[in-house]
C-alpha atoms as a PDB file:
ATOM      1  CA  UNK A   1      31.733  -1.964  -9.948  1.00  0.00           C
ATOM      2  CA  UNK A   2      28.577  -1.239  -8.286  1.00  0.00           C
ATOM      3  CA  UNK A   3      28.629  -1.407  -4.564  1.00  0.00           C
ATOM      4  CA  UNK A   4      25.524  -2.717  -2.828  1.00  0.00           C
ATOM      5  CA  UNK A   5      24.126  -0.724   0.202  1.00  0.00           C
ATOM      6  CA  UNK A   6      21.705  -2.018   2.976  1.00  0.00           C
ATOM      7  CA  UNK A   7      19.780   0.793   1.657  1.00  0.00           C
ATOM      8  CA  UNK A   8      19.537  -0.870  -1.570  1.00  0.00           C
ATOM      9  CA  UNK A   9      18.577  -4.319  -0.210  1.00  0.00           C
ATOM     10  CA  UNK A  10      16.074  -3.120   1.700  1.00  0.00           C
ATOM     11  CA  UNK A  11      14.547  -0.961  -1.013  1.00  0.00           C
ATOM     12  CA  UNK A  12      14.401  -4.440  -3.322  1.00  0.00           C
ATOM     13  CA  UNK A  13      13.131  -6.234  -0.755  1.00  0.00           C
ATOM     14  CA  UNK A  14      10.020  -3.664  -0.248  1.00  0.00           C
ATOM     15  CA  UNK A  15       9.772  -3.494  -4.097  1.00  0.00           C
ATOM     16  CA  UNK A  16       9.351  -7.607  -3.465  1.00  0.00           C
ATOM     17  CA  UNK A  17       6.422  -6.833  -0.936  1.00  0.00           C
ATOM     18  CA  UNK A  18       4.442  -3.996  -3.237  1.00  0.00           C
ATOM     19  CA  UNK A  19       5.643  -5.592  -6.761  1.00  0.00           C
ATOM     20  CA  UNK A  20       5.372  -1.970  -8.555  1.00  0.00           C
ATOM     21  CA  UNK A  21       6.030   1.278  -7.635  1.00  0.00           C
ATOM     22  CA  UNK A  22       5.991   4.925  -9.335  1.00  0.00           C
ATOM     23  CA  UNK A  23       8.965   7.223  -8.469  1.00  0.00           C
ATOM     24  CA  UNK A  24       7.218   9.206  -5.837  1.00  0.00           C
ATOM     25  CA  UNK A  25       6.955   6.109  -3.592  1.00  0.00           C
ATOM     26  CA  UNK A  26      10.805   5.332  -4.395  1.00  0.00           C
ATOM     27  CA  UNK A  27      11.431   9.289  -3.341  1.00  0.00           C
ATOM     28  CA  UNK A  28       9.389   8.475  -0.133  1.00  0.00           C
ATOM     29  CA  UNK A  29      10.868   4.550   0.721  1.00  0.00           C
ATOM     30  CA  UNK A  30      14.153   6.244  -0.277  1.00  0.00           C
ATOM     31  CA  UNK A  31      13.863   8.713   2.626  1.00  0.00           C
ATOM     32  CA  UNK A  32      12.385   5.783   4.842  1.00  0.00           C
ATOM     33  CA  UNK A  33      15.529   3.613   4.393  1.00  0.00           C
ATOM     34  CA  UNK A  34      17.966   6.744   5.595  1.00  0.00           C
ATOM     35  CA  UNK A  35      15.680   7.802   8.687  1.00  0.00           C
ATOM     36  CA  UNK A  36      14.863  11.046   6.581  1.00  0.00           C
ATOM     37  CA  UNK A  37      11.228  11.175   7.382  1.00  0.00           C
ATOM     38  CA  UNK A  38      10.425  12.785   4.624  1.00  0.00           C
ATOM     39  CA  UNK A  39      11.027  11.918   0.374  1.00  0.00           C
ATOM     40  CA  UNK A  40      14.315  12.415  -1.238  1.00  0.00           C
ATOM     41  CA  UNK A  41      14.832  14.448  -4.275  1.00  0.00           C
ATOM     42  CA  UNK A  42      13.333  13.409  -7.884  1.00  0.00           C
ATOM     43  CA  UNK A  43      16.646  13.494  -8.724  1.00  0.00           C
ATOM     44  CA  UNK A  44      18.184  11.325  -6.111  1.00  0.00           C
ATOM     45  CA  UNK A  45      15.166   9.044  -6.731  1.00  0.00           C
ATOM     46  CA  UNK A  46      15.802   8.945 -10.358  1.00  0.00           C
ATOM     47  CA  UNK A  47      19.801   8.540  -9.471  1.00  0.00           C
ATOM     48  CA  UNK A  48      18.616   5.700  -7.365  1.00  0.00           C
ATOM     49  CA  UNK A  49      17.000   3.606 -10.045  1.00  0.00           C
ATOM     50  CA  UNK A  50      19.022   4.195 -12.636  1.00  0.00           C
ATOM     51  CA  UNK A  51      21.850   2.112 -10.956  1.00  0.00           C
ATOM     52  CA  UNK A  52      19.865  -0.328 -10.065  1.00  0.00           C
ATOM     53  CA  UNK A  53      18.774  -1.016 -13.599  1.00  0.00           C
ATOM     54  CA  UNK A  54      22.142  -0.618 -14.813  1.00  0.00           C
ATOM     55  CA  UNK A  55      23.092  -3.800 -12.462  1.00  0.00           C
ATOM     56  CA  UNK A  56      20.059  -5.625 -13.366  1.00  0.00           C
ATOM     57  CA  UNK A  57      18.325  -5.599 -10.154  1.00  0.00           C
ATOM     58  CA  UNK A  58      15.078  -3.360 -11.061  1.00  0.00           C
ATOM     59  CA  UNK A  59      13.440  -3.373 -14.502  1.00  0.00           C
ATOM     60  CA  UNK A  60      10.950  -0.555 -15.201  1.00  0.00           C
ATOM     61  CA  UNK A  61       8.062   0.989 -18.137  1.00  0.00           C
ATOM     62  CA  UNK A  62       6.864   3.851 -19.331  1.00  0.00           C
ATOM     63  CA  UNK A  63       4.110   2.035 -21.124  1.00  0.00           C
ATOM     64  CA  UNK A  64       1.371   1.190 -18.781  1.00  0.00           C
ATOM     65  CA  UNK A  65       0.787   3.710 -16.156  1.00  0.00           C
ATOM     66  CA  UNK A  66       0.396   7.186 -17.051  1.00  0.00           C
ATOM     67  CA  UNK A  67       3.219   9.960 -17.956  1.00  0.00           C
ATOM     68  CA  UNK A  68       6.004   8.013 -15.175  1.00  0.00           C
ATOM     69  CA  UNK A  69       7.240   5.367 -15.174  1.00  0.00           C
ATOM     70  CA  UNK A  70       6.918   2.293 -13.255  1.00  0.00           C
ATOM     71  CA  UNK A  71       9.556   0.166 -11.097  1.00  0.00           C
ATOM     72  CA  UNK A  72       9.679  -3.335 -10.255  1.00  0.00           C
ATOM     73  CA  UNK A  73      12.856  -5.970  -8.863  1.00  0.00           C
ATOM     74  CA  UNK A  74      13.776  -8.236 -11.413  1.00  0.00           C
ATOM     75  CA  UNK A  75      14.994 -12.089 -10.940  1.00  0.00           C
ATOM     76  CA  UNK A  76      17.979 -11.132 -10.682  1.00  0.00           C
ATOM     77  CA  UNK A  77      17.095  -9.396  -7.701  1.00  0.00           C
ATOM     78  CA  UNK A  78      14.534 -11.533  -5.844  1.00  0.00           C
ATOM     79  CA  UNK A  79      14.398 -14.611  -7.760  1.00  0.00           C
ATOM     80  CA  UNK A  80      10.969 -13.858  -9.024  1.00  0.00           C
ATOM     81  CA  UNK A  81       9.708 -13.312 -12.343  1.00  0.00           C
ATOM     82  CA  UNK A  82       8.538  -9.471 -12.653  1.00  0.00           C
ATOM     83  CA  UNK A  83       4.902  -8.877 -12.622  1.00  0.00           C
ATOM     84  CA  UNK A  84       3.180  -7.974 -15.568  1.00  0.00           C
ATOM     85  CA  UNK A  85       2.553  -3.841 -15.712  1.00  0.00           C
ATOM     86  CA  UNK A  86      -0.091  -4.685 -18.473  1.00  0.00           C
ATOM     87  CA  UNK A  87      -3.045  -6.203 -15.603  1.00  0.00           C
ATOM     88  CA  UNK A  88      -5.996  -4.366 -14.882  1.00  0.00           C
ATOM     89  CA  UNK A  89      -4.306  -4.259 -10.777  1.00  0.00           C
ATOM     90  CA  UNK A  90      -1.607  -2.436 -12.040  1.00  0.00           C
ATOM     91  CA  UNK A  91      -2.700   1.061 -11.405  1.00  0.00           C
ATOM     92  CA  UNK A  92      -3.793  -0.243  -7.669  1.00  0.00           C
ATOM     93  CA  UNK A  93      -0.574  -1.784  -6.848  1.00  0.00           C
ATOM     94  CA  UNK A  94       0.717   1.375  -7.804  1.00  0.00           C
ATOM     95  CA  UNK A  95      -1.174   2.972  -5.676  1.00  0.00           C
ATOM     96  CA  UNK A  96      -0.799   1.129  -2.774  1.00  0.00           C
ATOM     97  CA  UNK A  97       2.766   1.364  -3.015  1.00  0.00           C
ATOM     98  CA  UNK A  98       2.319   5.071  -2.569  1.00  0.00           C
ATOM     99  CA  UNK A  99       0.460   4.224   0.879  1.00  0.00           C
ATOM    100  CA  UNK A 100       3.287   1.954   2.311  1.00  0.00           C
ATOM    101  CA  UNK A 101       6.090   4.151   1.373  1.00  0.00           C
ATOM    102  CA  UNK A 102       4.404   6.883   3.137  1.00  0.00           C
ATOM    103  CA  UNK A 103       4.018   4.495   6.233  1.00  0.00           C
ATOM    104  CA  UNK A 104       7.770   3.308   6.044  1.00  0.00           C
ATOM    105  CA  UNK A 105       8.427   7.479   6.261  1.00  0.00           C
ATOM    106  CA  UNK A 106       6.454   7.366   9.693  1.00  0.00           C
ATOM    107  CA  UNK A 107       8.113   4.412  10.884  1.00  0.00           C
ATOM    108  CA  UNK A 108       5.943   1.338  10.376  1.00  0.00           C
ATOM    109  CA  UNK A 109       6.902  -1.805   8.734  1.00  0.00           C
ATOM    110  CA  UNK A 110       5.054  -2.902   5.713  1.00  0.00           C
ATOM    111  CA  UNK A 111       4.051  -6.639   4.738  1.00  0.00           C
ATOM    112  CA  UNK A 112       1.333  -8.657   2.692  1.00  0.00           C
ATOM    113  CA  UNK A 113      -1.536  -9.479   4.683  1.00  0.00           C
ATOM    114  CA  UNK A 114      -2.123 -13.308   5.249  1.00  0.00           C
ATOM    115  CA  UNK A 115      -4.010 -15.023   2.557  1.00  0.00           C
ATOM    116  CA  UNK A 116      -7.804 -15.964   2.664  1.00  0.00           C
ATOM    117  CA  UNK A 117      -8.366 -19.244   4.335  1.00  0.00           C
ATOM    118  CA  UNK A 118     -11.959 -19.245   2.442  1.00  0.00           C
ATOM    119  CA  UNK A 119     -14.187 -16.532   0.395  1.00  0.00           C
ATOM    120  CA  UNK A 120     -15.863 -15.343   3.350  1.00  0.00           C
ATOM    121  CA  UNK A 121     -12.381 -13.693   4.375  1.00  0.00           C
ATOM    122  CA  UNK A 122     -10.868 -10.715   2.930  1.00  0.00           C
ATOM    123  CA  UNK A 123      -7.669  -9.882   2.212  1.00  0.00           C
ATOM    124  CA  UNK A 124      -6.227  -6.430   3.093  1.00  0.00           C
ATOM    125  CA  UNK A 125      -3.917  -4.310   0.565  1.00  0.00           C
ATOM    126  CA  UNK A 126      -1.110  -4.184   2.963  1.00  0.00           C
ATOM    127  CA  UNK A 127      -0.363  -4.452   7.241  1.00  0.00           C
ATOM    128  CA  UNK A 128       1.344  -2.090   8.663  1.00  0.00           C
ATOM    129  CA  UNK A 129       2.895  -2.052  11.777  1.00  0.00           C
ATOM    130  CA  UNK A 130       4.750  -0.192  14.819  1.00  0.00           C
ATOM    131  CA  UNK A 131       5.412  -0.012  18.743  1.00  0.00           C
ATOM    132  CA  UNK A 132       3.177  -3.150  18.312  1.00  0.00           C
ATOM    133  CA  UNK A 133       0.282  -1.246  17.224  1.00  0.00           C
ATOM    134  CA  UNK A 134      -0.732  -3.781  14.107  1.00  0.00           C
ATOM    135  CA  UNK A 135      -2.797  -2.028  11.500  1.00  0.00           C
ATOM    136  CA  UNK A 136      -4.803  -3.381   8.001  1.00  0.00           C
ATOM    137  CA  UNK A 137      -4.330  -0.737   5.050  1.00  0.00           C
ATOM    138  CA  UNK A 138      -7.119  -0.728   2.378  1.00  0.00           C
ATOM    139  CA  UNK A 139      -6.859   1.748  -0.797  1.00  0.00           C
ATOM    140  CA  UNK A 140     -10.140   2.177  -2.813  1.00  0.00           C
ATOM    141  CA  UNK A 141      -9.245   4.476  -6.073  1.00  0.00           C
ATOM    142  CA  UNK A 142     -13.149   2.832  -7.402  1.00  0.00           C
ATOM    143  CA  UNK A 143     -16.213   1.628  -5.136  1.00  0.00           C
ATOM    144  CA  UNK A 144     -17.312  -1.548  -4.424  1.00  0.00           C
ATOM    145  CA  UNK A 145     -20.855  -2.383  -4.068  1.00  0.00           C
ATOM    146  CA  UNK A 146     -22.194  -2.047  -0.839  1.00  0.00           C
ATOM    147  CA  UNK A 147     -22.890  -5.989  -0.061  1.00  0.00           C
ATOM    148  CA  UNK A 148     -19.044  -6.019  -0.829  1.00  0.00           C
ATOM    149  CA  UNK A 149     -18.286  -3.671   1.266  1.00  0.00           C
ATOM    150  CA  UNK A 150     -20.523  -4.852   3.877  1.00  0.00           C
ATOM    151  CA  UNK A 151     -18.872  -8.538   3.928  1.00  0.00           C
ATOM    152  CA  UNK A 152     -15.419  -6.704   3.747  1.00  0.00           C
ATOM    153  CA  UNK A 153     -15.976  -4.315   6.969  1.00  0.00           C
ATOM    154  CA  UNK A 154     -17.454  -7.767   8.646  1.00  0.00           C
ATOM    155  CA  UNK A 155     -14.839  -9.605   8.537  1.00  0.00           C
ATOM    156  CA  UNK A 156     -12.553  -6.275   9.557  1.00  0.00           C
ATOM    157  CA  UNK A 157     -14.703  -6.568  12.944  1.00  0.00           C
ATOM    158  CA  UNK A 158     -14.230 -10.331  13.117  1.00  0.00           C
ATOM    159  CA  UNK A 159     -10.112  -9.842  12.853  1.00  0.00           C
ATOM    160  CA  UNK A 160     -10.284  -6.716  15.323  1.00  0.00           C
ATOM    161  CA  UNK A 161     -11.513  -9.217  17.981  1.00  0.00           C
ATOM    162  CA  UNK A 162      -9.762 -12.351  17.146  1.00  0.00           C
ATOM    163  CA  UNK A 163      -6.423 -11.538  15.799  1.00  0.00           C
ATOM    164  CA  UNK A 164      -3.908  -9.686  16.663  1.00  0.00           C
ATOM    165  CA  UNK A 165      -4.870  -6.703  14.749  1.00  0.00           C
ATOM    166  CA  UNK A 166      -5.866  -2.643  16.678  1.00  0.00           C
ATOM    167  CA  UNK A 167      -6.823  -0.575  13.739  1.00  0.00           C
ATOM    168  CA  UNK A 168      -8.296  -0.721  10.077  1.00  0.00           C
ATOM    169  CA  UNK A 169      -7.687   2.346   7.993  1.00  0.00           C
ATOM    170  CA  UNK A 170      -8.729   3.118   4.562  1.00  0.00           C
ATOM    171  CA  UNK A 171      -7.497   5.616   1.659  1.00  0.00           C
ATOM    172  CA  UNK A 172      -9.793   6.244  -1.000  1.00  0.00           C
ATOM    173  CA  UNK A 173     -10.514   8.778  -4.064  1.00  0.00           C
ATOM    174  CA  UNK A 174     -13.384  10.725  -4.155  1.00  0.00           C
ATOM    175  CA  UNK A 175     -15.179   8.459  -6.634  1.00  0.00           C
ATOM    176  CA  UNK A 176     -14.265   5.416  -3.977  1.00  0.00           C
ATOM    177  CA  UNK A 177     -16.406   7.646  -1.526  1.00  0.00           C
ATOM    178  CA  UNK A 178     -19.868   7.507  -3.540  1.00  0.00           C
ATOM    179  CA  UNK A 179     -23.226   7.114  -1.506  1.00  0.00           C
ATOM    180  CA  UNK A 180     -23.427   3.575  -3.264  1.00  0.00           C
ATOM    181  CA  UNK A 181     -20.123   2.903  -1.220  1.00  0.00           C
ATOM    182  CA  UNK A 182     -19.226   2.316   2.545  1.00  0.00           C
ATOM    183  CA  UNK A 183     -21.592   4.414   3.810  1.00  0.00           C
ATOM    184  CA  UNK A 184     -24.308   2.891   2.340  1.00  0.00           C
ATOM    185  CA  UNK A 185     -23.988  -0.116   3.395  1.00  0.00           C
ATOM    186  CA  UNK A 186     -24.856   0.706   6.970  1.00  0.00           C
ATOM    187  CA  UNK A 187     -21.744   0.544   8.690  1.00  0.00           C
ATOM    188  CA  UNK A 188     -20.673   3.946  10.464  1.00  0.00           C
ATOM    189  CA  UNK A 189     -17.723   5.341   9.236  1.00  0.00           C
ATOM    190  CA  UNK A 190     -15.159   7.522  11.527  1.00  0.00           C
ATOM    191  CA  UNK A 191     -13.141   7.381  14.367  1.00  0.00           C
ATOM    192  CA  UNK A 192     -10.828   4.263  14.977  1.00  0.00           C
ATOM    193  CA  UNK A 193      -8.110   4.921  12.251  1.00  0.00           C
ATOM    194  CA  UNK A 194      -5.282   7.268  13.036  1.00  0.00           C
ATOM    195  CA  UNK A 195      -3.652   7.513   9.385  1.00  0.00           C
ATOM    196  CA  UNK A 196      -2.159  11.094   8.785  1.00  0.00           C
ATOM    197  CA  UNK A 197      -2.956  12.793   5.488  1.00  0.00           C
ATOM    198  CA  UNK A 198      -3.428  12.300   1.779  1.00  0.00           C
ATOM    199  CA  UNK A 199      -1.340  11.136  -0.840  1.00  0.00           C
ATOM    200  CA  UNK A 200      -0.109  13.810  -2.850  1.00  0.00           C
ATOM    201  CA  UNK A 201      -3.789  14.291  -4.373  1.00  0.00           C
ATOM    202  CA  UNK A 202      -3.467  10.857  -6.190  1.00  0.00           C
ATOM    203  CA  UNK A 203      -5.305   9.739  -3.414  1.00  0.00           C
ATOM    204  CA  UNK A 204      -7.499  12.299  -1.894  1.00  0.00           C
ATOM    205  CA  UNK A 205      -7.902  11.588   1.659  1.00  0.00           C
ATOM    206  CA  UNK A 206      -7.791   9.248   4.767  1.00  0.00           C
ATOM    207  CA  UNK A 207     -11.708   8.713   3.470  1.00  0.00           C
ATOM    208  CA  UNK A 208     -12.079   6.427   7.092  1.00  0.00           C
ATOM    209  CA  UNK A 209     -11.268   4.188   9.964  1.00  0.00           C
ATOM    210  CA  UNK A 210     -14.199   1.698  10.926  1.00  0.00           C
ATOM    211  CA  UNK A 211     -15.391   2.818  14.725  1.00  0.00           C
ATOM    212  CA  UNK A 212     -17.420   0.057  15.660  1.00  0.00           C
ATOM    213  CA  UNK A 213     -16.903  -3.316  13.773  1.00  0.00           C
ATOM    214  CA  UNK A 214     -16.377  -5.159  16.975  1.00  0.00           C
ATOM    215  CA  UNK A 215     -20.398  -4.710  16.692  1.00  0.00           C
ATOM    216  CA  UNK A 216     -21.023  -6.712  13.580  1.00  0.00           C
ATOM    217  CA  UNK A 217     -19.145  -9.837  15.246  1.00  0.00           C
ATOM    218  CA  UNK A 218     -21.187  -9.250  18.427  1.00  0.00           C
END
């Protein structure tokens, strides 16, 4: 018989916030979960998931996302039906998982963002938060157009001033990071966003915080 940990609850129930993960986010939530700071072991990672799929609780593919394979909490676990790893998202949510483990390492808490009320708002990838210091998470592995971009960082300033939100960073690749992207829309780009380092060179860098949206809004 397989006994349950509060580690292992708390993993599913992070796997029911990000939907997919790779095993290097599982190595880093892993390490979260025990106060480590820092990723387990491959193998304890590996270890990890293995008994979870052997009790049912987390299903996972080779077939969709490069040479790893991919993680997700079955019904069993959460009462929802698994997500599909065949969407065109798939390779973002993967990505973003990446992000929140390695804000669960530093101590944050990890959640959706609130849904759009209407298409003028924008939804974030994730919120993370600590000491009450809320903060919106964005990863960009392609660009966006700038008039996206520029309707995205507007309603960053509007939620920086109204809500109860202090900081907007962003993660991006390199190709995210294209003249034809942020910067070109107008908007500076530096300063506010405190995020420490990159993602194991999936994602390349803490591209930017915005340093004055509260402008836009006026």
């Amino acid at each position: 018989m397989v006994q349950i940990t509060e580690r292992d609850e708390a993993m599913v129930q992070w796997l029911d916030v990000v939907r997919l993960a790779d095993v290097e986010a599982v190595r880093w939530a892993l390490g979260a979960f025990v106060g480590a700071g820092q990723p387990l072991s491959l193998w304890r990672a590996q270890l990890w998931v293995a008994r979870m799929t052997a009790i049912g609780w987390l299903d996972r593919s080779r077939r969709a996302y490069r040479d790893g394979s991919i993680v997700c909490a079955t019904r069993l676990a959460i009462g929802k039906p698994p997500p599909s790893l065949f969407r065109q998202t798939t390779r973002h949510e993967v990505a973003v998982a990446r992000v929140s483990a390695r804000y669960l390492a530093q101590g944050f808490t990890w959640r959706r963002d609130r849904q759009p009320a209407g298409h003028r708002e924008h939804q974030a990838d994730g919120v993370a938060t600590r000491d009450g210091i809320v903060e919106l998470v964005e990863v960009e592995l392609t660009p966006k157009s700038w008039q996206r971009y520029q309707r995205i960082v507007t309603n960053h300033g509007y939620r920086l001033v109204h809500e109860d939100v202090d900081r907007v960073a962003y993660f991006c690749t390199a190709d995210a990071r294209r003249p034809d992207g942020a910067a070109a829309s107008g908007v500076r780009v530096a300063g506010m966003g405190t995020v420490t380092d990159a993602v194991d060179g999936f994602l390349d860098e803490v591209a930017a915080a915005v340093r004055e949206l509260r402008r836009l809004v006026g």
